[in-house]
Protein backbone atom coordinates (compact mmCIF):
# COMPACT_ATOMS: atom_id res chain seq x y z
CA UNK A 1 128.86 -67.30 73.58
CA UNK A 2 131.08 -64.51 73.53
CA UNK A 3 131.69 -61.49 75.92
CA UNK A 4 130.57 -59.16 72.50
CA UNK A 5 127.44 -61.16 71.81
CA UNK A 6 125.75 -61.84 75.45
CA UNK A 7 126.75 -57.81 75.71
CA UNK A 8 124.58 -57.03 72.53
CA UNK A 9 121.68 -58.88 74.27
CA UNK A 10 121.24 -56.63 76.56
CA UNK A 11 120.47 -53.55 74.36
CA UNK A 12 117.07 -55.42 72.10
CA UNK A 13 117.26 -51.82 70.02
CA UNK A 14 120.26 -53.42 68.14
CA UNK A 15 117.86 -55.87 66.56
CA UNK A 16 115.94 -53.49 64.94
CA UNK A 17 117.84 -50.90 64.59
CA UNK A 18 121.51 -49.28 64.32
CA UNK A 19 121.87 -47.70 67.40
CA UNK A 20 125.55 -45.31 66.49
CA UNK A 21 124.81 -42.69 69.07
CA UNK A 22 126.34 -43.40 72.51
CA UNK A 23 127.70 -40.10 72.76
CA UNK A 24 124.49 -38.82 73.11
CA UNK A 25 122.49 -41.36 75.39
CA UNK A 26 123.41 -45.35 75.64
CA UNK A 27 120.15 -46.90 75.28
CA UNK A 28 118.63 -48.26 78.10
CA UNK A 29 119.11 -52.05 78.84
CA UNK A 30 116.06 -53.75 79.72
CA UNK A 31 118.37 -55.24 82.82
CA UNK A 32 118.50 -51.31 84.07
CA UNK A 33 114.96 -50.72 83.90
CA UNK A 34 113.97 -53.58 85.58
CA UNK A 35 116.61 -52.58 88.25
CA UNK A 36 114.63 -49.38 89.10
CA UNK A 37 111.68 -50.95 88.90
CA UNK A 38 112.56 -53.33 91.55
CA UNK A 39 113.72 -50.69 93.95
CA UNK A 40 110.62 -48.99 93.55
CA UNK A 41 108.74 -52.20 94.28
CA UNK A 42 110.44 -52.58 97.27
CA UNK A 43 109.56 -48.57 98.12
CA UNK A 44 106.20 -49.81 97.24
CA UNK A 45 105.95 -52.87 100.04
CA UNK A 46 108.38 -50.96 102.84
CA UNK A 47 110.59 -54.14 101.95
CA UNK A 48 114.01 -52.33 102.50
CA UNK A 49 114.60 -48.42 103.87
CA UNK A 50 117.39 -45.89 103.91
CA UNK A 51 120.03 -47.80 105.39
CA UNK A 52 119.91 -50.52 102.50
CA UNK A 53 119.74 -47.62 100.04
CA UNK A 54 122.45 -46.31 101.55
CA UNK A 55 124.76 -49.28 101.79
CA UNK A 56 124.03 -49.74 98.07
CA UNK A 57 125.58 -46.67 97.18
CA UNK A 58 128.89 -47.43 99.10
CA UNK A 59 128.93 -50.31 97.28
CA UNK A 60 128.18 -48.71 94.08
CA UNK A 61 131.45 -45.97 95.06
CA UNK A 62 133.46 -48.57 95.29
CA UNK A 63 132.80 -50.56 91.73
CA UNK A 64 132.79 -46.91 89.91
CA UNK A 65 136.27 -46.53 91.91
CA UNK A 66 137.71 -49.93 90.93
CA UNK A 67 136.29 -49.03 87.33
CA UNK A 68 137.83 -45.70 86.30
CA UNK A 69 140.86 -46.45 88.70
CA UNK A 70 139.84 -44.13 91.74
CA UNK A 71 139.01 -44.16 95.05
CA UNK A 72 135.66 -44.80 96.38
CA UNK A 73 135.94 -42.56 99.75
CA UNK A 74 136.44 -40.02 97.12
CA UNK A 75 133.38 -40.35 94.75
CA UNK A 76 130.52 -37.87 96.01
CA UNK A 77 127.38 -38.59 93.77
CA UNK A 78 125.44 -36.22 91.50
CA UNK A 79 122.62 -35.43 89.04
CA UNK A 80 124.96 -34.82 86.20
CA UNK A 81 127.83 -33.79 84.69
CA UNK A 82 127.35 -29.99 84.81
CA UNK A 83 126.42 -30.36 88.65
CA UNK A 84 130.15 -32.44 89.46
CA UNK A 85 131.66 -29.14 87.95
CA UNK A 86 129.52 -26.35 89.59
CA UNK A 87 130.51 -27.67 92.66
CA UNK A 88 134.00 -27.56 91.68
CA UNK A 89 133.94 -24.24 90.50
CA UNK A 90 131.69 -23.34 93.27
CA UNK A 91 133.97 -24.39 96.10
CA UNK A 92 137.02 -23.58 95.62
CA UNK A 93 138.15 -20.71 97.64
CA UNK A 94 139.30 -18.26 94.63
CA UNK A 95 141.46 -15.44 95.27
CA UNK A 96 140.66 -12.25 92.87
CA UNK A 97 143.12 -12.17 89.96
CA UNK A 98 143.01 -16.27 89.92
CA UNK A 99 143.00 -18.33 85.96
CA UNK A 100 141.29 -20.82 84.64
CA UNK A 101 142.41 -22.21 81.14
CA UNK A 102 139.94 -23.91 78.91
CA UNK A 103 139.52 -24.69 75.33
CA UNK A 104 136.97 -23.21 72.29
CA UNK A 105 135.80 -26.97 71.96
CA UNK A 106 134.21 -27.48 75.72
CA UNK A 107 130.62 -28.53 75.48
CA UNK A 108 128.27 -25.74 77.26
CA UNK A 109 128.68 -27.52 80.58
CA UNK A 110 132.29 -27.46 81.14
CA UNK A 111 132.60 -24.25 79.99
CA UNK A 112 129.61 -22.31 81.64
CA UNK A 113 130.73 -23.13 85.19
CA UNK A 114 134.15 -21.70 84.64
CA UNK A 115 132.67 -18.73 82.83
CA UNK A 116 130.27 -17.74 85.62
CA UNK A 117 133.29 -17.47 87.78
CA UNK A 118 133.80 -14.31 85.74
CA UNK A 119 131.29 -12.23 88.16
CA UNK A 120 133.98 -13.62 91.07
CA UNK A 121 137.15 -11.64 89.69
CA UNK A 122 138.53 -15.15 88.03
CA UNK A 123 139.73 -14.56 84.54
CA UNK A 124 139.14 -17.44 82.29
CA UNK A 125 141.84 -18.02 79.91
CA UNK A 126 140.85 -19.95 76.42
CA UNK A 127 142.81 -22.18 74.73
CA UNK A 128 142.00 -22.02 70.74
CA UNK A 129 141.96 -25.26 68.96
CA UNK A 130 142.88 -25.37 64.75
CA UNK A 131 140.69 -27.66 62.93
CA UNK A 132 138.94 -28.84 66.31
CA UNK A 133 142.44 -29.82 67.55
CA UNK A 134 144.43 -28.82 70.43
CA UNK A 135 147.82 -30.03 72.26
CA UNK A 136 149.01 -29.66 75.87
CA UNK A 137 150.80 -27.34 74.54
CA UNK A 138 148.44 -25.05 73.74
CA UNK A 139 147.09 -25.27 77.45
CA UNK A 140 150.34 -24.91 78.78
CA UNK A 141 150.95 -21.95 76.88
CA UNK A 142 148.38 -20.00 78.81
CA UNK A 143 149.99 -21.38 82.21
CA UNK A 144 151.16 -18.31 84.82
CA UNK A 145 151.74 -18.21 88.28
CA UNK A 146 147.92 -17.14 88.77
CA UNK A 147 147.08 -20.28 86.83
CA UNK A 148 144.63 -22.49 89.44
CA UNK A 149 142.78 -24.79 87.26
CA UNK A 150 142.90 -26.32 83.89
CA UNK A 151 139.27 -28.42 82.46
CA UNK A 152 138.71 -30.38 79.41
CA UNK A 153 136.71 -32.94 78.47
CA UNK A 154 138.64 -36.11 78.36
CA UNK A 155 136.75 -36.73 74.69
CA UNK A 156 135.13 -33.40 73.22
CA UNK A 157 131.43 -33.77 71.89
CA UNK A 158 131.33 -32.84 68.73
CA UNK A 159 134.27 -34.46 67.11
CA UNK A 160 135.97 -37.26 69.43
CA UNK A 161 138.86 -35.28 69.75
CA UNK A 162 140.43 -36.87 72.90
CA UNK A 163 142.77 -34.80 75.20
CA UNK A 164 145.78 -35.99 76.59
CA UNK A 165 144.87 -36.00 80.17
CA UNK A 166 147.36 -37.91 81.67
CA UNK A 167 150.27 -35.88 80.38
CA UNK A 168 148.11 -32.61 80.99
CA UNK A 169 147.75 -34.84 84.97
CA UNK A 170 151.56 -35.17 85.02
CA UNK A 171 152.19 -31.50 84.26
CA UNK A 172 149.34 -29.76 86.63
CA UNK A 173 150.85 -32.14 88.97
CA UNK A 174 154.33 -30.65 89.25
CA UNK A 175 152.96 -26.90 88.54
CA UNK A 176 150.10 -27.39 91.11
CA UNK A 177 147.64 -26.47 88.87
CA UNK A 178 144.42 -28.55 89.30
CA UNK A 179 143.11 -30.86 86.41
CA UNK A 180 139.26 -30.97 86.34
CA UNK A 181 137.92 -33.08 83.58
CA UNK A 182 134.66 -33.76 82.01
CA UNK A 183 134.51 -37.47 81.36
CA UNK A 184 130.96 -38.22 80.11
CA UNK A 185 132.38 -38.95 76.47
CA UNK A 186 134.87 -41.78 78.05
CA UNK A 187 133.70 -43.08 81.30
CA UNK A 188 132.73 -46.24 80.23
CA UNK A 189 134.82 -46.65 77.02
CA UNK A 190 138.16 -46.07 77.22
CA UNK A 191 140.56 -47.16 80.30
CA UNK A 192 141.32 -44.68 82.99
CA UNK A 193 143.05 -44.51 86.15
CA UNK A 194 142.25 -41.42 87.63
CA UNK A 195 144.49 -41.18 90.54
CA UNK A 196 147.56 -42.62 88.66
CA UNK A 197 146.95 -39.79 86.12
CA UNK A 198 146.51 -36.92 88.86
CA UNK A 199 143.30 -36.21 87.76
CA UNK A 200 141.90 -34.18 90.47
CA UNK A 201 138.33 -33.73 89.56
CA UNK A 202 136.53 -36.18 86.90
CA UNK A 203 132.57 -35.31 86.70
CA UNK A 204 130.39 -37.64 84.55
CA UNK A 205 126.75 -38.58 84.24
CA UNK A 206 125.86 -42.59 84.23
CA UNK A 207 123.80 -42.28 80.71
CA UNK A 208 126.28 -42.35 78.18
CA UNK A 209 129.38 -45.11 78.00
CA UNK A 210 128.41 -45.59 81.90
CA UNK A 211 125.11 -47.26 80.25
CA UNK A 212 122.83 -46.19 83.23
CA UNK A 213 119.93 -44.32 83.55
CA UNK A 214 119.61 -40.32 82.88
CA UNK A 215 119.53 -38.09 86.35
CA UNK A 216 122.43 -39.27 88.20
CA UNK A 217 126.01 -39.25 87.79
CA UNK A 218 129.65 -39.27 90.42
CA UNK A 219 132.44 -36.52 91.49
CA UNK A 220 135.56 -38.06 91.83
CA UNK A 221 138.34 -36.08 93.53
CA UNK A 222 142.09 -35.83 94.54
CA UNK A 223 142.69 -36.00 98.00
CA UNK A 224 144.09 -32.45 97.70
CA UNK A 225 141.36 -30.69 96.10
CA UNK A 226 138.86 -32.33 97.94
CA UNK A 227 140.16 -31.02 101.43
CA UNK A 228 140.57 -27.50 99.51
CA UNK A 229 136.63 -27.25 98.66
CA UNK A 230 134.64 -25.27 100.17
CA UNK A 231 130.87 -26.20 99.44
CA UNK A 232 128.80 -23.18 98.35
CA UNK A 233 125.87 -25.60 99.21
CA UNK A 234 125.60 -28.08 101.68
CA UNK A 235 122.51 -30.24 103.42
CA UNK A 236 122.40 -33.43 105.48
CA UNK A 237 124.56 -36.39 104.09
CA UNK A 238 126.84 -39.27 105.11
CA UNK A 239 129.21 -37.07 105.93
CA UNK A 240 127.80 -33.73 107.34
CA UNK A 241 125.11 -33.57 110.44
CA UNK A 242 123.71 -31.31 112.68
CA UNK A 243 125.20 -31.01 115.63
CA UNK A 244 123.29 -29.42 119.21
CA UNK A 245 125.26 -31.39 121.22
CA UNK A 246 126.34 -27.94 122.74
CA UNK A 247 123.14 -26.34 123.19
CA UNK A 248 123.72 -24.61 119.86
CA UNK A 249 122.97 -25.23 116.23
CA UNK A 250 126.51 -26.04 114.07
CA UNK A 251 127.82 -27.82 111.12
CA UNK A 252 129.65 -31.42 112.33
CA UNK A 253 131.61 -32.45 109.31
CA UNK A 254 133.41 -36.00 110.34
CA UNK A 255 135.83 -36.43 107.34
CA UNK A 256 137.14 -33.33 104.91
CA UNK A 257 138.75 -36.26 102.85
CA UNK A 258 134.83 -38.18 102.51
CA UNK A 259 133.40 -36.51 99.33
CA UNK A 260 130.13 -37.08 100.78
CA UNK A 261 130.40 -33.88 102.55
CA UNK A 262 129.25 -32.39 98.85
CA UNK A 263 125.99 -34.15 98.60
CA UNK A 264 122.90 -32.72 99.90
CA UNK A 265 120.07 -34.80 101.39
CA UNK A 266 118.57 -37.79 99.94
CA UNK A 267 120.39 -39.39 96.80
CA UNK A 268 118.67 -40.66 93.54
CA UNK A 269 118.69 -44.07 95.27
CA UNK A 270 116.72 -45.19 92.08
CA UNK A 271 119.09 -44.19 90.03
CA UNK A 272 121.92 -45.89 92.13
CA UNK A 273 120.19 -49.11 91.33
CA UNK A 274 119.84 -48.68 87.93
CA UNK A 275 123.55 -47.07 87.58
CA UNK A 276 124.78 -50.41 90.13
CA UNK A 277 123.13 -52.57 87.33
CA UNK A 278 124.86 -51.17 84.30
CA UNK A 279 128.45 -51.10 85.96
CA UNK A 280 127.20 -54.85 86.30
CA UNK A 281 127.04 -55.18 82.64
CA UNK A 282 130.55 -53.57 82.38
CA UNK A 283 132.10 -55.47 84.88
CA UNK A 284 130.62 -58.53 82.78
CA UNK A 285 132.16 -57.27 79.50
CA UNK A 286 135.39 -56.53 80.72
CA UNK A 287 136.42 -52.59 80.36
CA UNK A 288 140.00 -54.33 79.32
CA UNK A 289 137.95 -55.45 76.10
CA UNK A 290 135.46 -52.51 75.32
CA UNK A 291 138.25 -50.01 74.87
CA UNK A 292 140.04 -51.96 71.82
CA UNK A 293 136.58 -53.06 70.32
CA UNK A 294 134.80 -49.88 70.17
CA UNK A 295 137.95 -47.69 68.88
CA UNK A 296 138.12 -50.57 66.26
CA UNK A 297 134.84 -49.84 65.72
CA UNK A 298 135.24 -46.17 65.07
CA UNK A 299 138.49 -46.46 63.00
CA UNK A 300 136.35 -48.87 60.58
CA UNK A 301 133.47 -46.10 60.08
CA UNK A 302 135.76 -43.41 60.36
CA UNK A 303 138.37 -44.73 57.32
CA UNK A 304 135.17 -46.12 55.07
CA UNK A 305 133.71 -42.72 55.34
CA UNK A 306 136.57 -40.72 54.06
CA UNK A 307 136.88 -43.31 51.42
CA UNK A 308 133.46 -42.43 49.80
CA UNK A 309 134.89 -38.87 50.13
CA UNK A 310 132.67 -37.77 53.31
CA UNK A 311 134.49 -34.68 54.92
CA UNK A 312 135.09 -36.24 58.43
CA UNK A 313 136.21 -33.90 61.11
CA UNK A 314 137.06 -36.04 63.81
CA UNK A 315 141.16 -37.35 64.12
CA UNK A 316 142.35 -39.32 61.60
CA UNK A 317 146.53 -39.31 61.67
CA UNK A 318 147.10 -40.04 65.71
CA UNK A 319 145.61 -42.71 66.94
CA UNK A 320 146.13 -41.07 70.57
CA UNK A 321 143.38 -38.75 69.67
CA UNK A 322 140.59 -40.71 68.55
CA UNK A 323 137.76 -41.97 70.70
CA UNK A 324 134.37 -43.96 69.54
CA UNK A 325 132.93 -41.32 67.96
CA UNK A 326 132.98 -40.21 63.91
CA UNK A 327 131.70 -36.52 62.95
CA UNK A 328 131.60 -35.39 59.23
CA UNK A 329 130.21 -32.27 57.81
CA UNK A 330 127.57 -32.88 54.89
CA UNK A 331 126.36 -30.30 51.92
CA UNK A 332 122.82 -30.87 53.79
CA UNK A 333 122.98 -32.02 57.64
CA UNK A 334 119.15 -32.35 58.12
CA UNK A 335 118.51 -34.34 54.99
CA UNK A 336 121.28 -36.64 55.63
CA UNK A 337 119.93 -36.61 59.21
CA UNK A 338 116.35 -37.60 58.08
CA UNK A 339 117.71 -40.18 55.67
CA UNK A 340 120.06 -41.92 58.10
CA UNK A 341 116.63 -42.14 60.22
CA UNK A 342 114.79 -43.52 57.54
CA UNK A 343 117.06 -45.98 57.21
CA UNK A 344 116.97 -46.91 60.94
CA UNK A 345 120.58 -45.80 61.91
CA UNK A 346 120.17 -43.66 65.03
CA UNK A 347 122.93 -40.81 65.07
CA UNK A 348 122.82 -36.84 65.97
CA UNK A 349 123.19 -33.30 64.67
CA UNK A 350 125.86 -31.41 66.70
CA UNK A 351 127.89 -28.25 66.54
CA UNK A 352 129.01 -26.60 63.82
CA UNK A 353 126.08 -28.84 61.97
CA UNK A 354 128.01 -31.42 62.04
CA UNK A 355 126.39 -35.51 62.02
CA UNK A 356 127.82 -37.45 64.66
CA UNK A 357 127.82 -41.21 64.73
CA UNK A 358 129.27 -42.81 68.27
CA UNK A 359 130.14 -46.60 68.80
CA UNK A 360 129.17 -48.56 72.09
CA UNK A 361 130.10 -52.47 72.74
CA UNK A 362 127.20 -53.89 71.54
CA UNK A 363 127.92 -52.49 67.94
CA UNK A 364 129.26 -54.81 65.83
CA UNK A 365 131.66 -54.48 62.25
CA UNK A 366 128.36 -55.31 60.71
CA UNK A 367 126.72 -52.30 62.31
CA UNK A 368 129.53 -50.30 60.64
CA UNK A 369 129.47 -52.02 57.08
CA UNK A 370 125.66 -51.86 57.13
CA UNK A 371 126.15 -47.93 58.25
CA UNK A 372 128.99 -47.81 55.25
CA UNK A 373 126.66 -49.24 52.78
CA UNK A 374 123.62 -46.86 53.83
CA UNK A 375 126.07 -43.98 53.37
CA UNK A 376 127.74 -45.14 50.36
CA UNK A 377 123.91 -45.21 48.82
CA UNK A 378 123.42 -41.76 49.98
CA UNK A 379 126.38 -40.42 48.22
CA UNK A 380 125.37 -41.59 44.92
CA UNK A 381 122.17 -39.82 44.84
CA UNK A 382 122.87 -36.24 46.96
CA UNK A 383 125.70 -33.73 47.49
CA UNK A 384 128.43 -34.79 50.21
């Protein structure tokens, strides 16, 4: 059997469905469920206890390190997404008259954290994309010497469009800018080596190309924003302890460089296990063979649906800016919505009204020609 078809097992929705809608949620593998159900069990008969749990989530640092090309001492854990980038924006010690530069295209929570810094004396600077599209250059246009940080999303939500983060990496590098990135929409899909590309913070939930379970997700950071951070919020952790060794109450932090120092208290230890399982199931596929298979993927639905003259808005022309996912703009959104469900093809109304149909490994080209031939059907019979 091949890697693509003992992948597919793994996700039974595919046999009954066509599942196009990984930019929203992966469905859950059976293999995850079962994962969180076991560490519950073991909860249930006092079988193993924090230390265990613990351990567990070194180990689960260092596969999410070796995965996305990181490091694990790095990788503090999270609820989400929007948390890794609150406590970004939260801790670093801002100086009134300080920039931030984003883009029109952020999704709400990589562009709410920088905005609230607004009530701080930071101005935030926005880069305006034409047709959804932006370059580095239209970042680096906004660049001045107050510049301090520059976020994207690696792969923007509602169209694909996928930022050139290691050249933006290489330039914030030698301005020393920092590059914070929202990486939900890759993580999991497309190859990344974070600290090769001076990324220097990369926030992402486990639910989406990660394939794990909803309610926890990772911080990774560069060594020199890291040590920069200042926590607005901090609580007991691997890293930080009480200390009244002196007869007095005081924070004991034992490493600035160990991004545990940003958690707070327990960890979703059963999300670890489910998020440990599905990085199994990556590590299994090979992210060296997702990457080409899923953009392959994409290009096929993407080309087929601008042959039956669908208006797609995601990249067409550079191949350096398309990810897995496909959005078009229809005459009526909600009734091609409602049909696409009725014919059991799972996809998702975004911004702008757009419909937005994302690839994961276990599609296959007959997902996509089965999707082409449902579409193709719906064209004959309704304004595109």
């Amino acid at each position: 059997m091949d890697w693509q078809k003992e992948f597919r097992q793994h996700f039974p929705i595919t046999n009954t469905h066509l599942y196009a809608n990984i930019a929203y949620t992966s469905p859950v593998s059976p293999a995850i469920t079962q994962a969180i159900v076991a560490f519950m069990d073991d909860i249930t008969y006092a079988r193993r206890d924090k230390p265990q749990w613990l351990d567990d989530a070194q180990k689960l640092r260092h596969r999410i390190a070796k995965l996305l090309g990181g490091t694990a001492t790095r990788i503090a854990f999270t609820k989400n997404t929007t948390e890794g980038l609150n406590i970004v924006a939260q801790s670093i010690p801002w100086n009134e008259g300080d920039n931030v530069i984003i883009d029109d295209q952020e999704h709400p929570t990589n562009a709410l954290p920088w905005l609230n810094l607004r009530r701080r004396g930071v101005e935030v600077q926005i880069a305006k994309a034409k047709d959804h599209r932006f370059t580095v250059d239209d970042i680096w246009s906004l660049v001045n010497d107050h510049t301090r940080v520059i976020a994207v999303s690696w792969v923007q939500y509602s169209t694909g469009f996928r930022t050139d983060i290691k050249e933006l990496g290489r330039r914030c590098k030698e301005r020393g800018i920092w590059l914070v990135v929202d990486g939900i929409q890759a993580a999991g899909l497309l190859k990344a080596s974070l600290d090769d590309w001076h990324i220097d913070a990369f926030a992402a939930g486990a639910h989406k190309g990660l394939l794990g379970p909803l309610g926890v997700g990772f911080l990774h950071l560069s060594e020199s924003l890291l040590d920069a951070l200042e926590p607005a919020c901090i609580g007991p952790s691997g890293a930080t302890t009480l200390d009244k060794s002196h007869g007095t109450l005081e924070v004991s932090v034992s490493d600035r460089l160990d991004a545990r120092r940003l958690e707070t208290g327990n960890l979703n230890f059963p999300g670890i296990a489910g998020f440990t399982r599905a990085i199994e199931l990556l590590e299994a596929a090979d992210p060296s063979r997702i990457e080409p298979w899923v953009l392959g993927l994409a290009r096929k639905l993407s080309d087929g649906l601008r042959e039956q003259g669908y208006k797609v808005a995601s990249p067409c022309s550079n191949d350096g800016e398309r990810s897995t996912t496909t959005s078009l703009h229809v005459a009526d959104p909600a009734g091609f919505l409602a049909y696409l469900k009725q014919q059991k093809v799972i996809a998702t109304m975004v911004e702008h009204n757009y419909i937005r149909l994302s690839m994961g490994a276990y599609n296959t080209p007959d997902d996509v020609s089965n999707i082409l031939q449902i579409t193709a059907d719906y064209s004959k019979n309704n304004k595109i």
